[in-house]
C-alpha atoms as a PDB file:
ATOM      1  CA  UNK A   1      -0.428   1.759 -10.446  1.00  0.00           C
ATOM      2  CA  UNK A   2       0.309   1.282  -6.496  1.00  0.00           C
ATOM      3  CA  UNK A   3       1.575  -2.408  -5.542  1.00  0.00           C
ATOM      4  CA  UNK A   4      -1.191  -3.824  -2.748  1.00  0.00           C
ATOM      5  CA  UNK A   5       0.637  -5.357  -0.062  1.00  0.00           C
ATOM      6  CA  UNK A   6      -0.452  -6.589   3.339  1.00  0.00           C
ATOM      7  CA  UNK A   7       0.200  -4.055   6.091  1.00  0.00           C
ATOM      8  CA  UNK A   8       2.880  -6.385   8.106  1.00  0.00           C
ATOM      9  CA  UNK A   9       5.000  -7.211   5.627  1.00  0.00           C
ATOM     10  CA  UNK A  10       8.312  -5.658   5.980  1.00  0.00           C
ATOM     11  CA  UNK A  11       9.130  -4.696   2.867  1.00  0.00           C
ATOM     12  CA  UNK A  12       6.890  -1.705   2.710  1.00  0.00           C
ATOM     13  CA  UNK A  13       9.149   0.633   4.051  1.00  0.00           C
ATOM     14  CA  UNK A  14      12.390  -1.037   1.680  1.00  0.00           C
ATOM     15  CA  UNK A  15       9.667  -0.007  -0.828  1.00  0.00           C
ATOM     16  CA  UNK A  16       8.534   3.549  -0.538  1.00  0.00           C
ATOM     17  CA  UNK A  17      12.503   4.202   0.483  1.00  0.00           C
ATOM     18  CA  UNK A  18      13.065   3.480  -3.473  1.00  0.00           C
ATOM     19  CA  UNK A  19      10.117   4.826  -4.305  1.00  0.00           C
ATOM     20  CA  UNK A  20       8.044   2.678  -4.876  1.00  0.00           C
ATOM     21  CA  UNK A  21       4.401   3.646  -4.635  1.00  0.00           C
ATOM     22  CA  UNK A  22       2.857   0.907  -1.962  1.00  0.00           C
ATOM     23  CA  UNK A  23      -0.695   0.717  -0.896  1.00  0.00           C
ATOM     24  CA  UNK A  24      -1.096  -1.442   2.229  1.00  0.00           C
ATOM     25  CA  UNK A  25      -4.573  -3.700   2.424  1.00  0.00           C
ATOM     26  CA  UNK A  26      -5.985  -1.474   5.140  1.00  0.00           C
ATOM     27  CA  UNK A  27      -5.080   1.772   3.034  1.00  0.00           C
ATOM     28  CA  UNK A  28      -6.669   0.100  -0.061  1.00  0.00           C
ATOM     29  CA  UNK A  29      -9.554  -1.112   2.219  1.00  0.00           C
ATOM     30  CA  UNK A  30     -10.452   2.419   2.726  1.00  0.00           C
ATOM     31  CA  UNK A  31      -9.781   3.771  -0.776  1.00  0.00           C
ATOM     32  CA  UNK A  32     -12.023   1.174  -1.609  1.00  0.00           C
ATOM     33  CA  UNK A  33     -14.790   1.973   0.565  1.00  0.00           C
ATOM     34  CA  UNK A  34     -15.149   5.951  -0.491  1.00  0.00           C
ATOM     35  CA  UNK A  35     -15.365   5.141  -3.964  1.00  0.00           C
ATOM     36  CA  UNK A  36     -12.380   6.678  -5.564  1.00  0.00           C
END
């Protein structure tokens, strides 16, 4: 399950670096929206 995290936070890079799946709020915004 991805971690939802808003898109200026700078951890999101520290993140996916240890692989970490991240979903930023615009990303899950759009998931959202297509109905996945």
């Amino acid at each position: 399950m991805p971690i939802r995290v808003p898109d200026e936070l700078p951890a999101v890079n520290f993140l996916r670096n240890e692989n970490v799946f991240v979903m930023t709020s615009s990303r899950a915004k759009k998931h959202r929206k297509s109905g996945r």
